[in-house]
N, C-alpha and C. Protein backbone atom coordinates (compact mmCIF):
# COMPACT_ATOMS: atom_id res chain seq x y z
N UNK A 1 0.85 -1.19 0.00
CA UNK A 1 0.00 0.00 0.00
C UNK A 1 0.89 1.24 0.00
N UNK A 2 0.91 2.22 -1.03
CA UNK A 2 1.28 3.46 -0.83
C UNK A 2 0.58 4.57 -0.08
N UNK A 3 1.77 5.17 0.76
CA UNK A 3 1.33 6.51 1.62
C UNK A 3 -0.28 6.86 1.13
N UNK A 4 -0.57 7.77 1.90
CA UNK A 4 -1.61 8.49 1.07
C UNK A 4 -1.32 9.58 0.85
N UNK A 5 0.11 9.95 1.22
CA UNK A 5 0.67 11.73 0.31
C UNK A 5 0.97 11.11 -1.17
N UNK A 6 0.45 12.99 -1.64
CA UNK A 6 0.43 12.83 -3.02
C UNK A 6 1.10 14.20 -3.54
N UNK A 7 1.23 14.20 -4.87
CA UNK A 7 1.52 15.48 -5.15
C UNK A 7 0.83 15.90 -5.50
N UNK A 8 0.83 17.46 -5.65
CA UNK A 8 0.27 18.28 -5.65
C UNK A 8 -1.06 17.92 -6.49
N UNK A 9 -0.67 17.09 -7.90
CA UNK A 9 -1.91 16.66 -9.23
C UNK A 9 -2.18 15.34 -9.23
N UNK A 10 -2.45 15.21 -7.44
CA UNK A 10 -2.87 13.99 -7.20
C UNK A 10 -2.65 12.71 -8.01
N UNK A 11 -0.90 12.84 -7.85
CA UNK A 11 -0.17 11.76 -8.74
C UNK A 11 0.83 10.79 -7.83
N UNK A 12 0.90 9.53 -7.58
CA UNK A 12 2.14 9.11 -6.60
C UNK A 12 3.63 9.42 -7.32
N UNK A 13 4.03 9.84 -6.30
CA UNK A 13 5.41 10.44 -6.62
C UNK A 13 6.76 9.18 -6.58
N UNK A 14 7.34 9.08 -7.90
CA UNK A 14 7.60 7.89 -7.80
C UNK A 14 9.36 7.69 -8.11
N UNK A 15 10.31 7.61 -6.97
CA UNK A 15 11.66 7.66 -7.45
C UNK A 15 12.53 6.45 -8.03
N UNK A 16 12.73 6.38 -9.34
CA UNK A 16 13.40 5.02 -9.36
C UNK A 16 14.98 5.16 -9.34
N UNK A 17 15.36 4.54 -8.43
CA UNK A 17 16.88 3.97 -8.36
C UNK A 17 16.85 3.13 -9.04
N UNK A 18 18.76 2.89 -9.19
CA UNK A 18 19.90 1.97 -9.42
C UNK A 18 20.89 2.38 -9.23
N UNK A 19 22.00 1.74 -9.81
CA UNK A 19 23.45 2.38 -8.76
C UNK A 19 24.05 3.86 -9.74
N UNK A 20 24.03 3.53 -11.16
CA UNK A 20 24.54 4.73 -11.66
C UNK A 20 23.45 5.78 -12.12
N UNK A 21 21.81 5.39 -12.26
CA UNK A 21 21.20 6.20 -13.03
C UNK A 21 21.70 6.51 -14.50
N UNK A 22 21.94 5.31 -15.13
CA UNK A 22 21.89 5.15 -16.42
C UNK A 22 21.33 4.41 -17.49
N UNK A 23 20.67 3.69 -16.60
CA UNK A 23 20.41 2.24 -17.91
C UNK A 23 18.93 2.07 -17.10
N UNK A 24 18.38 1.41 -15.67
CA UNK A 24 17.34 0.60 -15.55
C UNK A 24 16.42 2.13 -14.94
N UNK A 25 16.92 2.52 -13.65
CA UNK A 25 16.16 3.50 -13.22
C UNK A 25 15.59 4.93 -14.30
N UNK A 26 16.22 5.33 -15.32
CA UNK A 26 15.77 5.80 -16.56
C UNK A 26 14.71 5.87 -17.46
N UNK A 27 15.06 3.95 -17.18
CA UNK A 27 14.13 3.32 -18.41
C UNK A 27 12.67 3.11 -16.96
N UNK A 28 12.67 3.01 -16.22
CA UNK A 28 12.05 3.09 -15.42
C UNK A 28 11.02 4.28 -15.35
N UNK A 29 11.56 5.76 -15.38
CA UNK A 29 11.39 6.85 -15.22
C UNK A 29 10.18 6.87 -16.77
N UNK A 30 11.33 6.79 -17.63
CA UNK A 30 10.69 7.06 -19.13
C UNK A 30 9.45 6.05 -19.12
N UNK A 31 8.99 5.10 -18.98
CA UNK A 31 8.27 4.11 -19.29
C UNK A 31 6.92 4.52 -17.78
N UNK A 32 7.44 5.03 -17.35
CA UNK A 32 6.09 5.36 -16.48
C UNK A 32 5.73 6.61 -16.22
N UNK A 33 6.61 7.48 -16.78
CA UNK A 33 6.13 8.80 -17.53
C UNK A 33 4.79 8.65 -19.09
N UNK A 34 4.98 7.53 -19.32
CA UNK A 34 4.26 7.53 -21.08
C UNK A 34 3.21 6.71 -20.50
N UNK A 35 3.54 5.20 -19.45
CA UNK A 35 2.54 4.14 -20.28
C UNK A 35 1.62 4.62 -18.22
N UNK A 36 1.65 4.99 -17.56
CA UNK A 36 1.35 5.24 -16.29
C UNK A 36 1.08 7.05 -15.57
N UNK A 37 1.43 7.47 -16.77
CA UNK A 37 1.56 9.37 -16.26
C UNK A 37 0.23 9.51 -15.74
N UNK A 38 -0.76 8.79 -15.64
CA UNK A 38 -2.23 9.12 -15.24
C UNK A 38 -2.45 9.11 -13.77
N UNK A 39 -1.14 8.44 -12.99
CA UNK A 39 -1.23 7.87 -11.74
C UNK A 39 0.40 7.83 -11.11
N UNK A 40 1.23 7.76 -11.84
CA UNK A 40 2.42 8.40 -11.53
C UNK A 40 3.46 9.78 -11.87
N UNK A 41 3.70 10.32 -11.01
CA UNK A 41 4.64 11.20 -11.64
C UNK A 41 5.88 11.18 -11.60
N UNK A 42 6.67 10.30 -12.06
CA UNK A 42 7.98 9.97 -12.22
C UNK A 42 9.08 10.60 -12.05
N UNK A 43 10.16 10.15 -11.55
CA UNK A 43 11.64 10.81 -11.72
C UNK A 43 12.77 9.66 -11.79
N UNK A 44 14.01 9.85 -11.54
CA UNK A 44 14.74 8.70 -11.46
C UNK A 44 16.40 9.30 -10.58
N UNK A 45 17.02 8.64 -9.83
CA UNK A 45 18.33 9.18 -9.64
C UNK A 45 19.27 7.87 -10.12
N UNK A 46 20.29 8.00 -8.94
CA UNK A 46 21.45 6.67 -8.76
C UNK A 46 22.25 6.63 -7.43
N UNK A 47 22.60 5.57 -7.40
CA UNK A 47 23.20 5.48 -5.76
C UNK A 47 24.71 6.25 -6.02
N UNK A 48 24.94 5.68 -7.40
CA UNK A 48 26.36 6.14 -7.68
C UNK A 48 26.50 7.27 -9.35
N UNK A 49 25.83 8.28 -9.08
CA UNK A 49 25.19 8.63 -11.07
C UNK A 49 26.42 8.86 -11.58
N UNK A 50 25.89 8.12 -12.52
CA UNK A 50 27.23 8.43 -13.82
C UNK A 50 27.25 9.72 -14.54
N UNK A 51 26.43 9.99 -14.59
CA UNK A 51 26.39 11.37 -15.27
C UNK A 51 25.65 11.35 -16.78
N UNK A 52 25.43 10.24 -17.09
CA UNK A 52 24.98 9.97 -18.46
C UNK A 52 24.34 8.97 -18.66
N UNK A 53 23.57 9.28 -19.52
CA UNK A 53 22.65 7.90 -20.28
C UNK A 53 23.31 7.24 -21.25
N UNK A 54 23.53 6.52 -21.00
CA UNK A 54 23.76 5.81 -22.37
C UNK A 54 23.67 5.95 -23.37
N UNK A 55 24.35 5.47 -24.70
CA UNK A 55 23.35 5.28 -25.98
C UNK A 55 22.33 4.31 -25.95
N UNK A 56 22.89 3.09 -25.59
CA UNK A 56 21.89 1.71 -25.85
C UNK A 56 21.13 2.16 -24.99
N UNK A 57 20.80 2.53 -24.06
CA UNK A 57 19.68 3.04 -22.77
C UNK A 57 18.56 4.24 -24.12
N UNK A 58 19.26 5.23 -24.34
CA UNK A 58 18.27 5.84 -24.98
C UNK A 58 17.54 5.16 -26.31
N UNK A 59 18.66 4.62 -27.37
CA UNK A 59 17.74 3.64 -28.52
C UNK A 59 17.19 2.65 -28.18
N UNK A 60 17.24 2.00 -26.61
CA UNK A 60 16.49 0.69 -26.00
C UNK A 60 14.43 1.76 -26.19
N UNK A 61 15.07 3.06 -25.68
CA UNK A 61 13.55 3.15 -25.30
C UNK A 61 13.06 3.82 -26.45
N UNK A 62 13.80 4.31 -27.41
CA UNK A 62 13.08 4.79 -28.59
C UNK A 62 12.66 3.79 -29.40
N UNK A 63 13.53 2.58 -29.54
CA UNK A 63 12.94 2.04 -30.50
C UNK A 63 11.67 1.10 -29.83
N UNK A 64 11.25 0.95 -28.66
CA UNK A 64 10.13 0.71 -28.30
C UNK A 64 9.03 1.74 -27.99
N UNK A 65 9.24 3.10 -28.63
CA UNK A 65 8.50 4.19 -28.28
C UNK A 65 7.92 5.10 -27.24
N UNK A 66 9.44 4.98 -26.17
CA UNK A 66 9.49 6.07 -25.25
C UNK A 66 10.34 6.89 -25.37
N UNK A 67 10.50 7.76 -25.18
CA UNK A 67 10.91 9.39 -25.08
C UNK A 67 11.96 9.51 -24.28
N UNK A 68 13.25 9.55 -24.89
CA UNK A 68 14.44 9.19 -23.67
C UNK A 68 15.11 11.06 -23.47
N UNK A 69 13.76 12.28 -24.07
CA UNK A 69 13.85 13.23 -24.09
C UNK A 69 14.12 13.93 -22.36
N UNK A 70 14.73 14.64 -21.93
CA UNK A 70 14.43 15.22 -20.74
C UNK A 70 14.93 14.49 -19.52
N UNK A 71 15.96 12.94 -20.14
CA UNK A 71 16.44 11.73 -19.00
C UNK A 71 17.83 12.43 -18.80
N UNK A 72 18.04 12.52 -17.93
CA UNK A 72 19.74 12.70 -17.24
C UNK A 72 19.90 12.27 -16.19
N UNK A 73 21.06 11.64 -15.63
CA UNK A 73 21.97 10.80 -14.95
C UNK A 73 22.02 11.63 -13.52
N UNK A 74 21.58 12.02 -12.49
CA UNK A 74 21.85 12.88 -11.04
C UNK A 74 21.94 11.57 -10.15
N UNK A 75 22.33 12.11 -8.92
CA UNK A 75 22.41 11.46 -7.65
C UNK A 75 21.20 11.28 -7.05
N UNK A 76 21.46 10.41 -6.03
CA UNK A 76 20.40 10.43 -5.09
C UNK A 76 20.34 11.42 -3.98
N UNK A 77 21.51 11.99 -3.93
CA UNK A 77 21.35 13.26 -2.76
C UNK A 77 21.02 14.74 -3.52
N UNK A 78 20.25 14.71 -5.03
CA UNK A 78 19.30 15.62 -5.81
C UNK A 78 18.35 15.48 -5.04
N UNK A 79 17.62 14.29 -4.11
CA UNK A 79 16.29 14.08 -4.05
C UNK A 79 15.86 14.43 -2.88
N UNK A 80 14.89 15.30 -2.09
CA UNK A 80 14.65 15.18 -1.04
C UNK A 80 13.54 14.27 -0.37
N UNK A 81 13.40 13.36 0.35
CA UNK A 81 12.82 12.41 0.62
C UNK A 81 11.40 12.73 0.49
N UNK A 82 11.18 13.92 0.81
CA UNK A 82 9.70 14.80 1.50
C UNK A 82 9.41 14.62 -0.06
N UNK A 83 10.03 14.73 -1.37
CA UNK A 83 9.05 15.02 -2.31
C UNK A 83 8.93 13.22 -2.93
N UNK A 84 9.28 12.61 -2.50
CA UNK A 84 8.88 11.14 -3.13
C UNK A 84 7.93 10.43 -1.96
N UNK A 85 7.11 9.45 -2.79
CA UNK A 85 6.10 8.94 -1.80
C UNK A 85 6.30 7.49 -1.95
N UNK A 86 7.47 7.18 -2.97
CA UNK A 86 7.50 5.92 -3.28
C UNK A 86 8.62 5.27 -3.77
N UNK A 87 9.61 4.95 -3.17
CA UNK A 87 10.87 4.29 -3.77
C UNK A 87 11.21 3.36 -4.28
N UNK A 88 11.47 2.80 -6.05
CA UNK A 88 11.35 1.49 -6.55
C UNK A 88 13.38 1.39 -6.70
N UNK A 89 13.65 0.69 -5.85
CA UNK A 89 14.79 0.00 -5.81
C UNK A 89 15.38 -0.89 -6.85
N UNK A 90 15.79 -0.08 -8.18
CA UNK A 90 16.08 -0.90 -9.02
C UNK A 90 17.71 -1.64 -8.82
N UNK A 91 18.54 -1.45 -8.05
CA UNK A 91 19.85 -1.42 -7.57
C UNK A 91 20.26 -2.38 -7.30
N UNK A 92 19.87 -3.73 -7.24
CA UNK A 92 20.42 -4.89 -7.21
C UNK A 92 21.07 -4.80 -5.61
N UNK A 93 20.61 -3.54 -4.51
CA UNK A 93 20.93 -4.03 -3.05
C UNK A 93 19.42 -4.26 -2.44
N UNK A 94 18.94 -5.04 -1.89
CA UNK A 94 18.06 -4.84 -1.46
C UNK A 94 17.43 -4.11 -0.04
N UNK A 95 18.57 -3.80 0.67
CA UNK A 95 18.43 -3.60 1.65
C UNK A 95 19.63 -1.68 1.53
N UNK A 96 19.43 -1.02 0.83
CA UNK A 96 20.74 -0.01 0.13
C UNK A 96 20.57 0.68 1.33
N UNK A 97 21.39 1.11 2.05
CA UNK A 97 21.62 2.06 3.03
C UNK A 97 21.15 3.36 2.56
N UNK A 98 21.47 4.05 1.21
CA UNK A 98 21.34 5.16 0.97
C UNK A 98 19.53 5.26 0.74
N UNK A 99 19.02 4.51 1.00
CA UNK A 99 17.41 4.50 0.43
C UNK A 99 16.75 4.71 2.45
N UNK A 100 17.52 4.35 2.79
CA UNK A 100 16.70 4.50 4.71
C UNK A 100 16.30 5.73 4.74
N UNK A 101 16.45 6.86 4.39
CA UNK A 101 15.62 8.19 4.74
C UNK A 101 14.44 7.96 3.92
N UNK A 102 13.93 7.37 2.79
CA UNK A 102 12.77 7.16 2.37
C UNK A 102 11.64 6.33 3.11
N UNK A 103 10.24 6.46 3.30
CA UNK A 103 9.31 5.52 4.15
C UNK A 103 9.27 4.52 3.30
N UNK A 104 8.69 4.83 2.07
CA UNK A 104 8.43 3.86 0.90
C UNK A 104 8.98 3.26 0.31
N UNK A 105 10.06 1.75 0.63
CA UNK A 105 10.69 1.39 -0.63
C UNK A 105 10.00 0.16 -1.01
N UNK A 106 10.48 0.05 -2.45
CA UNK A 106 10.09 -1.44 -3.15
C UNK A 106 10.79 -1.64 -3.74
N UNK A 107 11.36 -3.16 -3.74
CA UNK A 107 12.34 -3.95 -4.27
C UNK A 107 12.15 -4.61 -5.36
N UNK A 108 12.77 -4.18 -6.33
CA UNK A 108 12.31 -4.90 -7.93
C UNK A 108 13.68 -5.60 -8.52
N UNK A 109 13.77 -6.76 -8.38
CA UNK A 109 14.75 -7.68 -8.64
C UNK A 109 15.16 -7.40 -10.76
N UNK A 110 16.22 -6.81 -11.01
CA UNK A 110 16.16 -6.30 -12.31
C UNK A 110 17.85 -6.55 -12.29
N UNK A 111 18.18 -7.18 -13.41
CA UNK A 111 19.79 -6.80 -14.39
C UNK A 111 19.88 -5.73 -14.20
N UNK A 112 21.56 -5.59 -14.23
CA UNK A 112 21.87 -4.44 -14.68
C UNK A 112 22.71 -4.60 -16.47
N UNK A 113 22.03 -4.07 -17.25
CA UNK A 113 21.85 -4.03 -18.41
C UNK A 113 23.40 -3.44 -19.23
N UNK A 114 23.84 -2.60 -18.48
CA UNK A 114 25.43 -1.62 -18.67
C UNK A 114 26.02 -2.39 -19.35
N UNK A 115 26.64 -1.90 -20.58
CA UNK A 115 27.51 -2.77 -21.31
C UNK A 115 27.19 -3.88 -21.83
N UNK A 116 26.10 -4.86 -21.57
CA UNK A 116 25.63 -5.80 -22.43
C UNK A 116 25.22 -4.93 -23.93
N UNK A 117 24.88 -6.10 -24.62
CA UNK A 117 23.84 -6.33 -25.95
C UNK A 117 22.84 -5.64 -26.33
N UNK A 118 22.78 -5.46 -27.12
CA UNK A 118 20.98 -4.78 -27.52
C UNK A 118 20.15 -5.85 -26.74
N UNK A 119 20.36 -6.89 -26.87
CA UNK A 119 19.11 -8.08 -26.46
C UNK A 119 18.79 -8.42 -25.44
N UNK A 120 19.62 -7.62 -24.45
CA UNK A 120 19.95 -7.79 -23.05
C UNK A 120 18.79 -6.70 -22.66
N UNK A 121 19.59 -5.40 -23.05
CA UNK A 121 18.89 -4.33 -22.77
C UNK A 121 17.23 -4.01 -23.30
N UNK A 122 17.11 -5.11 -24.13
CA UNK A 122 15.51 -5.14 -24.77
C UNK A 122 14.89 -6.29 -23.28
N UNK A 123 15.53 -6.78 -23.05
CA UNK A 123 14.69 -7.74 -22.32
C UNK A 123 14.85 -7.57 -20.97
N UNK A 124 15.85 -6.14 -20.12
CA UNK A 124 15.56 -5.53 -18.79
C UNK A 124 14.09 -4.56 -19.29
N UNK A 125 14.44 -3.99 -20.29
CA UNK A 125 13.58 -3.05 -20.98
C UNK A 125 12.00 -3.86 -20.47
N UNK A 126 11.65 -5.13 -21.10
CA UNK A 126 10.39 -5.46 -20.97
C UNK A 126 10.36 -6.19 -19.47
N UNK A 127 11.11 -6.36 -18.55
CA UNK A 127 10.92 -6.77 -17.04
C UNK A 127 10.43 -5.04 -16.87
N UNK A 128 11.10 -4.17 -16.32
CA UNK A 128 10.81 -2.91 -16.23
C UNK A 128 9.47 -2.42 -16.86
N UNK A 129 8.60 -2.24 -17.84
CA UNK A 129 7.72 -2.50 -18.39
C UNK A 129 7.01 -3.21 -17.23
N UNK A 130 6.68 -4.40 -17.26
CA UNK A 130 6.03 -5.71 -16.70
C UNK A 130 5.87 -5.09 -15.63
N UNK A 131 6.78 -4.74 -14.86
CA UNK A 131 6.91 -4.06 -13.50
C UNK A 131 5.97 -2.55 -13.15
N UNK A 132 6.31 -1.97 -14.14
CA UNK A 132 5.63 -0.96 -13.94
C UNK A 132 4.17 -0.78 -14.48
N UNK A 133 3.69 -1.72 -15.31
CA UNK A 133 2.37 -1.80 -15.55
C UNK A 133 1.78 -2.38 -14.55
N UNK A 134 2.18 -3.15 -13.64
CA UNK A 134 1.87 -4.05 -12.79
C UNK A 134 1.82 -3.01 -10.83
N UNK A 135 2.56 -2.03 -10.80
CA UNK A 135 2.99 -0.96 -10.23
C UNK A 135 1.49 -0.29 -10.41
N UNK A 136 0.88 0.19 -11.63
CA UNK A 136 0.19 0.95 -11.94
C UNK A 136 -0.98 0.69 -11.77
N UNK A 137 -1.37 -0.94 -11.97
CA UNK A 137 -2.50 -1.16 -11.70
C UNK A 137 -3.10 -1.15 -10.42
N UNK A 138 -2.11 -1.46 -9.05
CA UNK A 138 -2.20 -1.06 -8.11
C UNK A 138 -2.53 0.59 -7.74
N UNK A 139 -1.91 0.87 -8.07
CA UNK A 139 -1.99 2.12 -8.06
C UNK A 139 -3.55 2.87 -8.48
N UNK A 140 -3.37 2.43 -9.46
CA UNK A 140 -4.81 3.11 -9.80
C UNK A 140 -6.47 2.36 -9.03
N UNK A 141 -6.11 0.66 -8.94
CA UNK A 141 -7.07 0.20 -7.47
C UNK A 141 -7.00 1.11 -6.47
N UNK A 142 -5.96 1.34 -5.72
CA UNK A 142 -5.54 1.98 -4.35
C UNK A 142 -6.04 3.67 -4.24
N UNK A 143 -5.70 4.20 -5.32
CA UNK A 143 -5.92 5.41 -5.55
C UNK A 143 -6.83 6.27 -6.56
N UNK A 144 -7.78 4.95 -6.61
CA UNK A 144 -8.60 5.12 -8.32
C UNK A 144 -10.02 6.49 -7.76
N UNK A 145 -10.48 6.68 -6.36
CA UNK A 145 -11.02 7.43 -5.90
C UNK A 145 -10.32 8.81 -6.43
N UNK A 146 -9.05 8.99 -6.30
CA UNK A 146 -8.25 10.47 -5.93
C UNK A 146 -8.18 10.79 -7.19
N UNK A 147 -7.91 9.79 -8.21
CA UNK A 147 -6.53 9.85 -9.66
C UNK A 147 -7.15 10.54 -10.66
């Protein structure tokens, strides 16, 4: 069950980690900005940000038709806890020290995609997907009164 704080356009506020903020938490961000924006309002950091997206990270989500427009690579100490209501732990720690000032986390067991294959990165691409449609439908049960 998520909090019942919301933002401001009665949207759950939704931060996705991983360690660099380049490849899963991104595709995370982008994919529930497009296929979920009705009920989430997305962002993304990294435990460790690289500073950049990828290439294969951005043509992973264009050529499945998300918008890798407006994605950049920040930290997790960009974020202040007060504005997220919901932390999806894409980071392969499950237990990340740097995520304890958040109330809300959730653990989403995901590759890290970096440096593999196109085929690699197509098929974190559709776990992430899976995940977040699955994220949403909750979401919109839980919060289908407010949304």
């Amino acid at each position: 069950m998520v909090s019942e704080k919301m933002s401001h356009n009665g949207k759950i506020r939704v931060l996705f980690v991983c360690i660099g903020n380049a490849c899963r938490s991104p595709m995370g961000e982008a994919i529930a900005k497009q296929d979920a924006g009705d009920v989430i309002e997305a962002t993304s950091a990294g435990l460790y940000a690289m500073g950049l997206i990828p290439e294969m990270t951005r043509t992973t989500l264009e050529k499945n038709g998300y918008s890798a427009d407006g994605l950049w690579s920040k930290g997790l100490q960009a974020i202040e806890p007060g504005d997220v209501d919901l932390v999806i732990n894409l980071s392969g720690y499950e237990r990340a020290q740097a995520l304890e000032k958040f109330v809300q986390v959730e653990y989403w067991e995901v590759s890290d995609p970096y440096g593999a294959d196109e085929a690699t990165y197509q098929r974190i691409l559709e776990q992430i997907r899976g995940h977040v449609k699955e994220l949403a439908r909750r979401l919109r049960i839980e919060h289908g009164a407010r949304v």
